[in-house]
C-alpha atoms as a PDB file:
ATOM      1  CA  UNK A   1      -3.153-130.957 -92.298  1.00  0.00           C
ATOM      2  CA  UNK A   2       0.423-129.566 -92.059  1.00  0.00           C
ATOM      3  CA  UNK A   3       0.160-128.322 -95.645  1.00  0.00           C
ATOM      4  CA  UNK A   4      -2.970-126.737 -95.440  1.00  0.00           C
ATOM      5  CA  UNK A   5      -1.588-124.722 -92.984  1.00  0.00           C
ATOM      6  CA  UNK A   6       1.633-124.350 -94.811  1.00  0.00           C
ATOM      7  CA  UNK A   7      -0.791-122.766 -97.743  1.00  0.00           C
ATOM      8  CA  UNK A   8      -2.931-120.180 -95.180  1.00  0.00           C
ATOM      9  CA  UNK A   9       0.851-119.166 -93.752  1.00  0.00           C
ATOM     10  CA  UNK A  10       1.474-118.458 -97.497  1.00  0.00           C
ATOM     11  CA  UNK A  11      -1.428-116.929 -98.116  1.00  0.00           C
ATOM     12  CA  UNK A  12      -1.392-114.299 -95.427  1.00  0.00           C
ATOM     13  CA  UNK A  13       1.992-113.768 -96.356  1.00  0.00           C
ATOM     14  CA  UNK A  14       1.419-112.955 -99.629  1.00  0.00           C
ATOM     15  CA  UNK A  15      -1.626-110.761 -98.535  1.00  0.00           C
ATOM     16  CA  UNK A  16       1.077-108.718 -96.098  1.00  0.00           C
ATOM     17  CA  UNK A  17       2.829-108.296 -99.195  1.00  0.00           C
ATOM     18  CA  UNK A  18       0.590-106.993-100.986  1.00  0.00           C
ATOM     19  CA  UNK A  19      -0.794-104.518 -98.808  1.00  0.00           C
ATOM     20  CA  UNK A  20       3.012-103.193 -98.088  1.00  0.00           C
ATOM     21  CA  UNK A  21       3.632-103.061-101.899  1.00  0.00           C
ATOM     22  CA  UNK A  22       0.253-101.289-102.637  1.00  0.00           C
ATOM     23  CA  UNK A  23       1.267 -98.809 -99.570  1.00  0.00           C
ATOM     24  CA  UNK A  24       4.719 -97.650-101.121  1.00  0.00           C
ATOM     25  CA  UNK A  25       2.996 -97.411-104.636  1.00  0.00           C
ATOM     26  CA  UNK A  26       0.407 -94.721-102.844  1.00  0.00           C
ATOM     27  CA  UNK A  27       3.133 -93.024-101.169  1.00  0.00           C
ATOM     28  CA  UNK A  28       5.030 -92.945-104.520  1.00  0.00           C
ATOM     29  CA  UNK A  29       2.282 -91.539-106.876  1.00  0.00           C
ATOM     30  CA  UNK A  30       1.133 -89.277-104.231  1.00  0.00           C
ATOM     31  CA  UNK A  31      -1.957 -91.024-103.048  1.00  0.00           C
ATOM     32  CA  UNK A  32      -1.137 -90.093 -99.411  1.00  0.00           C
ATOM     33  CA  UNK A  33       0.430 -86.544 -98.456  1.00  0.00           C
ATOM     34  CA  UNK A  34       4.376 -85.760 -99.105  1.00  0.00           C
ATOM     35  CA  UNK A  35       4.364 -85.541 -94.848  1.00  0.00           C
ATOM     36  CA  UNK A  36       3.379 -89.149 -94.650  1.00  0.00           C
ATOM     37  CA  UNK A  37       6.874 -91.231 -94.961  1.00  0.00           C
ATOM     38  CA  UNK A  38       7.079 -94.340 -97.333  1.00  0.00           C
ATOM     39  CA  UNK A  39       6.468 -97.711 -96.204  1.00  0.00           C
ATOM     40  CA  UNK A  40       9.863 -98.582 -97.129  1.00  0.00           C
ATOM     41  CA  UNK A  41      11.017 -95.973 -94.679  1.00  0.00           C
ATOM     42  CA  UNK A  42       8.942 -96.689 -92.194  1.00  0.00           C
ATOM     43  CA  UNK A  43       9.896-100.804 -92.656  1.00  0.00           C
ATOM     44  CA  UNK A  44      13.681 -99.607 -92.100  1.00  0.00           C
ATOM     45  CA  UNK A  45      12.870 -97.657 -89.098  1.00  0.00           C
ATOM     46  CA  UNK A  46      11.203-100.246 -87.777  1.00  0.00           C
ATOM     47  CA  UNK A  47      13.985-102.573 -88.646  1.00  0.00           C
ATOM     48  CA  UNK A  48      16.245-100.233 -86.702  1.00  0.00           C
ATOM     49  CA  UNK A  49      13.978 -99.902 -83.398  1.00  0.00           C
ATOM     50  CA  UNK A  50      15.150-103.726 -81.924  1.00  0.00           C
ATOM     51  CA  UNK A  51      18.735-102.241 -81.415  1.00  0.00           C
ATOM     52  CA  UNK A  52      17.683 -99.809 -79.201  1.00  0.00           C
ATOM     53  CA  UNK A  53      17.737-100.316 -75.859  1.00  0.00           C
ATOM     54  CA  UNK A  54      15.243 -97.429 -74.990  1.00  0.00           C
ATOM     55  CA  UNK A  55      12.787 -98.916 -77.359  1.00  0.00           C
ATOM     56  CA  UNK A  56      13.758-102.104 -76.045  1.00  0.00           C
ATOM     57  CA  UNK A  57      13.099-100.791 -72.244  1.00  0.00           C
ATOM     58  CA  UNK A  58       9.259 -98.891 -73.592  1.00  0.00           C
ATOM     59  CA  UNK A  59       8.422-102.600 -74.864  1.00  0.00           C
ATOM     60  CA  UNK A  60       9.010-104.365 -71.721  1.00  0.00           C
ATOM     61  CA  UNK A  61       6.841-101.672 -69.988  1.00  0.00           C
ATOM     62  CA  UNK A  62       3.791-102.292 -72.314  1.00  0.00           C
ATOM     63  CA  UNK A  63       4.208-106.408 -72.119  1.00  0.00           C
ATOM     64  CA  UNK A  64       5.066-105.843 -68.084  1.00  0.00           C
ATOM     65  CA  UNK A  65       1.715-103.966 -67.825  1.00  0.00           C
ATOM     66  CA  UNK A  66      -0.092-106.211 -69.943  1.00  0.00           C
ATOM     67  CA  UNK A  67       0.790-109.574 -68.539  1.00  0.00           C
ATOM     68  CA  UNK A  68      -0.007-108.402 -65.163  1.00  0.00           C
ATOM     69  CA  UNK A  69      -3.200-106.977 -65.914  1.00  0.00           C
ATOM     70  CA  UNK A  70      -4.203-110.126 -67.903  1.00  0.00           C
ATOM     71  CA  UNK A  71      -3.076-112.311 -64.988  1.00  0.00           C
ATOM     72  CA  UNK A  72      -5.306-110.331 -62.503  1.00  0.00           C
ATOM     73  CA  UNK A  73      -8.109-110.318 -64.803  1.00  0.00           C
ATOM     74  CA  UNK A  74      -7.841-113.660 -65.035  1.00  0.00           C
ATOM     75  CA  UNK A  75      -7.669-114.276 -61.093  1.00  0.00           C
ATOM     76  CA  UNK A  76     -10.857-112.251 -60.577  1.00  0.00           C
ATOM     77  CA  UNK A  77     -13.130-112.981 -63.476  1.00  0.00           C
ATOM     78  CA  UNK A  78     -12.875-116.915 -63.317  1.00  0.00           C
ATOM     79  CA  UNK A  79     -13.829-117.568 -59.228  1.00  0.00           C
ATOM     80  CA  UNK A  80     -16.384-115.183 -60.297  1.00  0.00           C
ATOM     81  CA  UNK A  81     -17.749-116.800 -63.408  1.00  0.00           C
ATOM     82  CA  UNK A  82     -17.938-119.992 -61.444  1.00  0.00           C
ATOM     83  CA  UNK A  83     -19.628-118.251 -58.619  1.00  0.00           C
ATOM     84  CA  UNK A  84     -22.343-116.363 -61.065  1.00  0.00           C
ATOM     85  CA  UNK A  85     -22.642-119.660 -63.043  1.00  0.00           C
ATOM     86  CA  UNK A  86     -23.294-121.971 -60.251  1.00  0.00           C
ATOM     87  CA  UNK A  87     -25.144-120.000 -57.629  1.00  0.00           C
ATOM     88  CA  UNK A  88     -28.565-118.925 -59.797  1.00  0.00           C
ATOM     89  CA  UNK A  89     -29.795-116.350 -57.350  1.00  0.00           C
ATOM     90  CA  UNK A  90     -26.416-114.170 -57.565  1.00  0.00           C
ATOM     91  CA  UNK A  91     -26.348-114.592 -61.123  1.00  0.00           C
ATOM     92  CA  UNK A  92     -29.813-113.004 -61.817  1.00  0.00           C
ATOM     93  CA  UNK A  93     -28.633-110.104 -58.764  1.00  0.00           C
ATOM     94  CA  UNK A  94     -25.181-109.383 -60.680  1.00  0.00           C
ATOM     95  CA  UNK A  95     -25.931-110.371 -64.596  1.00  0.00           C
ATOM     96  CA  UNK A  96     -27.334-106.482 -65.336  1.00  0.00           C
ATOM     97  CA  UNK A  97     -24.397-104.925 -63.646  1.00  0.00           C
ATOM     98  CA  UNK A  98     -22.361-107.203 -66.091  1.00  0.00           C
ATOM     99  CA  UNK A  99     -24.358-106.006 -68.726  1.00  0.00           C
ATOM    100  CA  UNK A 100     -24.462-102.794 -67.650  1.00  0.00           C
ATOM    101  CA  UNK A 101     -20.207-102.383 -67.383  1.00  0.00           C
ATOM    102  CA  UNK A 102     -19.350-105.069 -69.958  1.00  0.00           C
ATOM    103  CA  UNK A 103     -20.294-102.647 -73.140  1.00  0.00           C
ATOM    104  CA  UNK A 104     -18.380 -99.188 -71.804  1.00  0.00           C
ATOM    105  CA  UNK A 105     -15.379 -99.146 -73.630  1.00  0.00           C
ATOM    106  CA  UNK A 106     -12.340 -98.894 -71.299  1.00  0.00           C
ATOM    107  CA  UNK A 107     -10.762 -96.323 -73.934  1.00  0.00           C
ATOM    108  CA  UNK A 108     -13.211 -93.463 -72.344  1.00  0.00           C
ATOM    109  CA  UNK A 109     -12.065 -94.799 -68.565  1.00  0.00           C
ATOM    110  CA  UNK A 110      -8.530 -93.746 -69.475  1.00  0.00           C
ATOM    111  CA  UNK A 111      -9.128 -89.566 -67.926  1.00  0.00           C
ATOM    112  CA  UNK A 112     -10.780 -91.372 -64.553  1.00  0.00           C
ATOM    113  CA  UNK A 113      -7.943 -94.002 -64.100  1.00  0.00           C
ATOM    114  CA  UNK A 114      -5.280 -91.542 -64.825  1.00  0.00           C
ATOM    115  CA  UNK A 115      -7.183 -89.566 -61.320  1.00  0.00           C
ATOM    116  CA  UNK A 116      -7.173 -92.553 -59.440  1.00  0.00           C
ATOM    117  CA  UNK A 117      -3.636 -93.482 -60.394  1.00  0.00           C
ATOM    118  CA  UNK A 118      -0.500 -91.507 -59.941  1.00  0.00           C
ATOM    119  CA  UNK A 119       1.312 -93.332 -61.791  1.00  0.00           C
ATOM    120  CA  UNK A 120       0.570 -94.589 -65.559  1.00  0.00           C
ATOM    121  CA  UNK A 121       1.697 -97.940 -65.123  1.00  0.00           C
ATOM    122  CA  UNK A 122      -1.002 -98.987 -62.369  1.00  0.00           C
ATOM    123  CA  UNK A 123      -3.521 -96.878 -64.800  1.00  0.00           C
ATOM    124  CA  UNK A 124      -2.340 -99.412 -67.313  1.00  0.00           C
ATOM    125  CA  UNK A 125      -2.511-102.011 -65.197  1.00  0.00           C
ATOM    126  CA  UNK A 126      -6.194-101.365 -63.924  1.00  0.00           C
ATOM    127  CA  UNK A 127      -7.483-100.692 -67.224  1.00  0.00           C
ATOM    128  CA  UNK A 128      -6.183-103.869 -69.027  1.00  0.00           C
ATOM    129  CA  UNK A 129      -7.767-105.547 -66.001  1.00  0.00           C
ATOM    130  CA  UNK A 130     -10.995-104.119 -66.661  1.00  0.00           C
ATOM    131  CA  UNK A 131     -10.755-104.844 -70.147  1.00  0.00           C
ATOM    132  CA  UNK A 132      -9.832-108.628 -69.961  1.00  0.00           C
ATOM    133  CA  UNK A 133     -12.306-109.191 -67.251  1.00  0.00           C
ATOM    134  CA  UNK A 134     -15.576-109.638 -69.788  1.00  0.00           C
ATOM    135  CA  UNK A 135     -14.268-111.707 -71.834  1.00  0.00           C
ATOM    136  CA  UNK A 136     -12.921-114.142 -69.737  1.00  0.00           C
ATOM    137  CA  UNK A 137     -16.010-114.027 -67.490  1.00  0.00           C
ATOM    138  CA  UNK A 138     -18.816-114.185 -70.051  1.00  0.00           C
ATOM    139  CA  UNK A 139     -16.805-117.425 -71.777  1.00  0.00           C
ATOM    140  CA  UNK A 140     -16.489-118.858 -68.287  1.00  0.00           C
ATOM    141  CA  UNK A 141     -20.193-118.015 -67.790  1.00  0.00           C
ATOM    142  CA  UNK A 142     -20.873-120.103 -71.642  1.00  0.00           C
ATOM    143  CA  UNK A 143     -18.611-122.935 -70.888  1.00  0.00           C
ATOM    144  CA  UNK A 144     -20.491-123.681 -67.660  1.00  0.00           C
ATOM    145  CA  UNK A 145     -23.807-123.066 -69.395  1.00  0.00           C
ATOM    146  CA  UNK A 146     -22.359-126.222 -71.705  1.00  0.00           C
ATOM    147  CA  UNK A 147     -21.253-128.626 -68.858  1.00  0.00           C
ATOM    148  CA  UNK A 148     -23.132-132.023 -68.986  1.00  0.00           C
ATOM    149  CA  UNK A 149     -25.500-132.464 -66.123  1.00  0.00           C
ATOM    150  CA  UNK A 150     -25.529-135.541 -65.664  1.00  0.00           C
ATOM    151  CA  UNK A 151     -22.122-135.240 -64.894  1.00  0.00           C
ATOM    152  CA  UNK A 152     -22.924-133.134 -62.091  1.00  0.00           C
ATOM    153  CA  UNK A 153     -25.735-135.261 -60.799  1.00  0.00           C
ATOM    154  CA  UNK A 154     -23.493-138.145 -60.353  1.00  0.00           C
ATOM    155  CA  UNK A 155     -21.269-136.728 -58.188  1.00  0.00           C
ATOM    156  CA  UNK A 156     -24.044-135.063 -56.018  1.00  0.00           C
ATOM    157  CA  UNK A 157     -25.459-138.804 -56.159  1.00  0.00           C
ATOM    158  CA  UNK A 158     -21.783-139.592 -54.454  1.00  0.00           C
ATOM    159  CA  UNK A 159     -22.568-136.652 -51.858  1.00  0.00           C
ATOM    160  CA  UNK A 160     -20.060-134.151 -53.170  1.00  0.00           C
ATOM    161  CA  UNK A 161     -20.969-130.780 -52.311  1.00  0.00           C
ATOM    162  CA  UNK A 162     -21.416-127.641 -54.551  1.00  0.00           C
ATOM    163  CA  UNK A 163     -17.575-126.808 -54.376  1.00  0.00           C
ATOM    164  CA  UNK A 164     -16.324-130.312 -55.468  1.00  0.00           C
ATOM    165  CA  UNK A 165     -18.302-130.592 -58.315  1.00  0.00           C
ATOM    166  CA  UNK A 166     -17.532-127.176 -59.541  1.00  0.00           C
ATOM    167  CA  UNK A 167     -14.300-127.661 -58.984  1.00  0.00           C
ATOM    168  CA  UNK A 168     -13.964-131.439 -60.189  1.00  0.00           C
ATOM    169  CA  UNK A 169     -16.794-131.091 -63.296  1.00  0.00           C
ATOM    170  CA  UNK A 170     -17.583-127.525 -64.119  1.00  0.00           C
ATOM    171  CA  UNK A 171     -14.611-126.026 -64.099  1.00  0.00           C
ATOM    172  CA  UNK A 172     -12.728-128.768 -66.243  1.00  0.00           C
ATOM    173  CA  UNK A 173     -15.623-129.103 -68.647  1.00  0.00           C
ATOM    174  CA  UNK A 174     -15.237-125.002 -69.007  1.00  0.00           C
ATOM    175  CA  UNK A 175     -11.857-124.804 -69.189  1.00  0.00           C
ATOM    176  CA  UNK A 176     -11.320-124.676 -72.962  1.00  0.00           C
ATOM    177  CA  UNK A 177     -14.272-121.667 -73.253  1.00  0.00           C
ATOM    178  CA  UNK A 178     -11.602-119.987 -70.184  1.00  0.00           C
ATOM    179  CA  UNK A 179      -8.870-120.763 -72.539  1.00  0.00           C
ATOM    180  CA  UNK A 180     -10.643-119.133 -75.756  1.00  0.00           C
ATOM    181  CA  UNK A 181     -11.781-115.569 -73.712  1.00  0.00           C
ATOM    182  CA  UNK A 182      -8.119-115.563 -72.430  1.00  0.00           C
ATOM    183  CA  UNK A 183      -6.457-115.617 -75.778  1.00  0.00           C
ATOM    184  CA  UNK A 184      -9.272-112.540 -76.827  1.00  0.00           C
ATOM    185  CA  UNK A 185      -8.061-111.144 -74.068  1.00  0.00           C
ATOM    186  CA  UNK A 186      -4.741-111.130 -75.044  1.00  0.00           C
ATOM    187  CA  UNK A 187      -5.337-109.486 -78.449  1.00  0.00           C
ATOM    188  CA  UNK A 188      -6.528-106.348 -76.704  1.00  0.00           C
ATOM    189  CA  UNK A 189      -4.248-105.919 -73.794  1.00  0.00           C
ATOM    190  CA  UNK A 190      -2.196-103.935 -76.307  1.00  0.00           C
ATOM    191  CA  UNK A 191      -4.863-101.649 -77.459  1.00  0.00           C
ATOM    192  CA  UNK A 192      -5.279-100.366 -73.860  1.00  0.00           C
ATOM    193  CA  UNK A 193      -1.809-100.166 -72.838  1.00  0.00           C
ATOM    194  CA  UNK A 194      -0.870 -98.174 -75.464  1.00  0.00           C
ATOM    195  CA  UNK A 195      -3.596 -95.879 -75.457  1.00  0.00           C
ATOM    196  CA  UNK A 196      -3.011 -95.373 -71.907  1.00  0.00           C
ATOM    197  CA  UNK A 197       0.859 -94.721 -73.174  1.00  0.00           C
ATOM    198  CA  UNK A 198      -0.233 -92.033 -75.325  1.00  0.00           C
ATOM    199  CA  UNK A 199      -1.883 -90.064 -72.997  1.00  0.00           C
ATOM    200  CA  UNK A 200      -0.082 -90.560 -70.137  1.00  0.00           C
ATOM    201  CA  UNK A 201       3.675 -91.175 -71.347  1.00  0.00           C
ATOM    202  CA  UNK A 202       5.283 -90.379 -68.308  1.00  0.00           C
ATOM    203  CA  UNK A 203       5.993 -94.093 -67.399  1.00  0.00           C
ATOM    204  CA  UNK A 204       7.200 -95.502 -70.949  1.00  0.00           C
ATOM    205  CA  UNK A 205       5.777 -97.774 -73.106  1.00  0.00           C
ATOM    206  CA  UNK A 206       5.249 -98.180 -77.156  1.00  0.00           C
ATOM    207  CA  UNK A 207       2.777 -95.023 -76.951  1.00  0.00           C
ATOM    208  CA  UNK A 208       5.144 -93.055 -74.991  1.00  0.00           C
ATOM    209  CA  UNK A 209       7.796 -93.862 -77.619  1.00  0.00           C
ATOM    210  CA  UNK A 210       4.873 -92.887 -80.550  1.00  0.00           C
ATOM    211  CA  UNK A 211       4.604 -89.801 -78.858  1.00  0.00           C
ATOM    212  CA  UNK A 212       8.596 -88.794 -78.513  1.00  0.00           C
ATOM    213  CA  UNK A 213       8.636 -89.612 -81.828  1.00  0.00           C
ATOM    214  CA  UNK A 214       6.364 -87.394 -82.868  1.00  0.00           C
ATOM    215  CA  UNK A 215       7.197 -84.423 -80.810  1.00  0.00           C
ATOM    216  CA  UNK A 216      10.772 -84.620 -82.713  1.00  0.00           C
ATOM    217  CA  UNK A 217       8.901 -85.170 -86.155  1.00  0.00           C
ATOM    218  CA  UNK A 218      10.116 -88.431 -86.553  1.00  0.00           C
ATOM    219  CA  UNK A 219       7.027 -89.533 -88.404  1.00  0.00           C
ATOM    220  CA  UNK A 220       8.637 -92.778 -89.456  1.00  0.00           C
ATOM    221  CA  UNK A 221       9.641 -94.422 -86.300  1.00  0.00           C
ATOM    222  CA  UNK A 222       6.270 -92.734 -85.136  1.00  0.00           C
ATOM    223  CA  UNK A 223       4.242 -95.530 -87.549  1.00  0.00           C
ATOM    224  CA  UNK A 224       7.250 -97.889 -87.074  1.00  0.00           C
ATOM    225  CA  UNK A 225       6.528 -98.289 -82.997  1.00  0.00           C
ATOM    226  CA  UNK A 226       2.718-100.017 -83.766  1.00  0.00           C
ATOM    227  CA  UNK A 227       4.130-102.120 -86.535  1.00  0.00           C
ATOM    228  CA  UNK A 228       6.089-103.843 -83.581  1.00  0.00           C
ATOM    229  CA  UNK A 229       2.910-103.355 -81.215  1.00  0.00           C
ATOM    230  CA  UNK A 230       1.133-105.556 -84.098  1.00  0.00           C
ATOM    231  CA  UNK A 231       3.735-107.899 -84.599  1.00  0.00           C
ATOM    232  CA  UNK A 232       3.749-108.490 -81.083  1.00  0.00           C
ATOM    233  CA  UNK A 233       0.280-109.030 -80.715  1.00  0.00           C
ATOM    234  CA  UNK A 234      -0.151-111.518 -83.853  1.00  0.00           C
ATOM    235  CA  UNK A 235       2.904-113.904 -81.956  1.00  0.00           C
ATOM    236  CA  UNK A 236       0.649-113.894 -78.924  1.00  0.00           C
ATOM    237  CA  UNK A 237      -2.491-114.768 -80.226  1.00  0.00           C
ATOM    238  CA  UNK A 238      -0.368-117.209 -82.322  1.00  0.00           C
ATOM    239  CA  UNK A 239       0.785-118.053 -79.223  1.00  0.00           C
ATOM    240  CA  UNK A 240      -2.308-118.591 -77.075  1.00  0.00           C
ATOM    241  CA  UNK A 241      -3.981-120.460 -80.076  1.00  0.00           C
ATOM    242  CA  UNK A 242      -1.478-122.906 -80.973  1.00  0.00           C
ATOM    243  CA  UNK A 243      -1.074-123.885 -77.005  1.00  0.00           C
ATOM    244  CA  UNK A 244      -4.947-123.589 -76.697  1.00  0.00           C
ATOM    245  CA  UNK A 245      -5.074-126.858 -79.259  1.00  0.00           C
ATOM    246  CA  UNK A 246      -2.238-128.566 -77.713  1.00  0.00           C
ATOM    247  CA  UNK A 247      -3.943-128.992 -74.304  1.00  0.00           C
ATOM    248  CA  UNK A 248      -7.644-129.191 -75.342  1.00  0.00           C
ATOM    249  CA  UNK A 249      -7.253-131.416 -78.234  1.00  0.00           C
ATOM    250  CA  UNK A 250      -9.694-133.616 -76.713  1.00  0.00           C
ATOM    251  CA  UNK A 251     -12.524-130.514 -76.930  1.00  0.00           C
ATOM    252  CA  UNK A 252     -11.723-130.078 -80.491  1.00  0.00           C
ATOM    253  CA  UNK A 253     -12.032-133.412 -81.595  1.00  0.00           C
ATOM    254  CA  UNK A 254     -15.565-133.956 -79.323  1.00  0.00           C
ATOM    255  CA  UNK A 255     -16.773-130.831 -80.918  1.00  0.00           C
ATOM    256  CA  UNK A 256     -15.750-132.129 -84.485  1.00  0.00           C
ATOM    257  CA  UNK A 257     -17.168-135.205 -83.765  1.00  0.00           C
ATOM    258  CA  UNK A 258     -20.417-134.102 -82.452  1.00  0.00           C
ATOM    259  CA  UNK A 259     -20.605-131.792 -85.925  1.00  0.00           C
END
């Protein structure tokens, strides 16, 4: 097991490579336009950006944003998941609302939060809840769907009520489909914040740094900012998914063994 994970690492290593060494060959033989800098000097740029404590300070406003968005999201769209999957007659009165928000992209929300908000943080904030919100509710919503019921009849055969068994069987049983919409979540919590950045760079953040950059024609620390913003986001997911094993192990292997 450990070393065929050792060989993907590799592998997507050597695929990173590849696509940085096939980028500086374009720049080189003048694939892409003379404006566009190398990926070398866009690498050493981005090397550079750590050391700076301004960059430093616009990361810590995208992750601050983020995080807090994700942990409200999380708040809200869980109690609600196990109120829409438990109670029947509010889940067929909310599901086409769901349906209806779920597939507006929170990207075109950005002018009407930035109306509501003064400030671009709690813009930031409200749109990465928005955002995080579907996910975690519709896999709350599937991971109920999947709890045994005969689970749930024997503790209504004990005389728990509708709150202790949701609390003591479905929400257990759904905890590792919670787990999975968290960690998508998490993988586009940075899309949002950033985009919000860009427009709206009054409050700091990666896109606010993208756009200083830009403004001073500083094209390589412009594409060197979203290297980091990827980077970031591939630790996180890493993150998520190697913790989301750890503590469900027992799901995987009753899933593997029911395959």
């Amino acid at each position: 097991m450990i070393e065929h994970r050792l060989g993907r690492a590799a592998l997507g290593a050597l695929g990173i490579a590849a696509f940085v060494a096939l980028a500086e060959l374009a720049g080189r033989i003048g694939l892409v336009p003379d404006v566009v800098p190398h990926m070398s000097a866009v690498l050493a740029a981005a090397a550079e950006l750590p050391l700076e404590a301004q960059f430093r300070a616009d990361v810590l406003a995208t992750l601050a944003a983020c995080a807090s968005g994700l942990a409200i999201a999380v708040a809200v769209a869980v109690p609600a998941g196990l109120l829409l999957g438990t109670v029947p007659f509010v889940e067929r009165s909310v599901r086409p609302l769901v349906e209806f928000l779920r597939p507006i992209p929170s990207v075109s929300l950005i002018p009407v939060a930035m109306f509501l908000f003064a400030q671009s943080q709690d813009a930031k904030t409200a749109l990465v809840v928005y955002t995080c919100t579907w996910p975690v509710l519709i896999n709350t919503l599937y991971g109920l769907s999947d709890v045994d019921p005969l689970a749930k009849e024997t503790l209504r055969s004990f005389g728990f009520g509708p709150v202790a068994v949701a609390l003591r069987v479905s929400l257990p049983s759904a905890a590792p489909f919670i787990a999975t919409g968290i960690r998508i979540a998490v993988s586009v919590t940075l899309i949002v914040a950033v985009s919000v950045e860009l427009l709206a760079p009054g409050d700091g953040g990666i896109g606010a740094f993208q756009s200083l950059a830009g403004s001073a024609n500083r094209l390589d620390r412009m594409l060197a900012a979203p290297l980091w913003a990827g980077l970031i986001g591939l630790a996180a997911n890493l993150l998520f998914t190697v913790a989301e094993r750890r503590v469900f192990r027992w799901h995987r292997a009753r899933t593997e063994g029911a395959a």
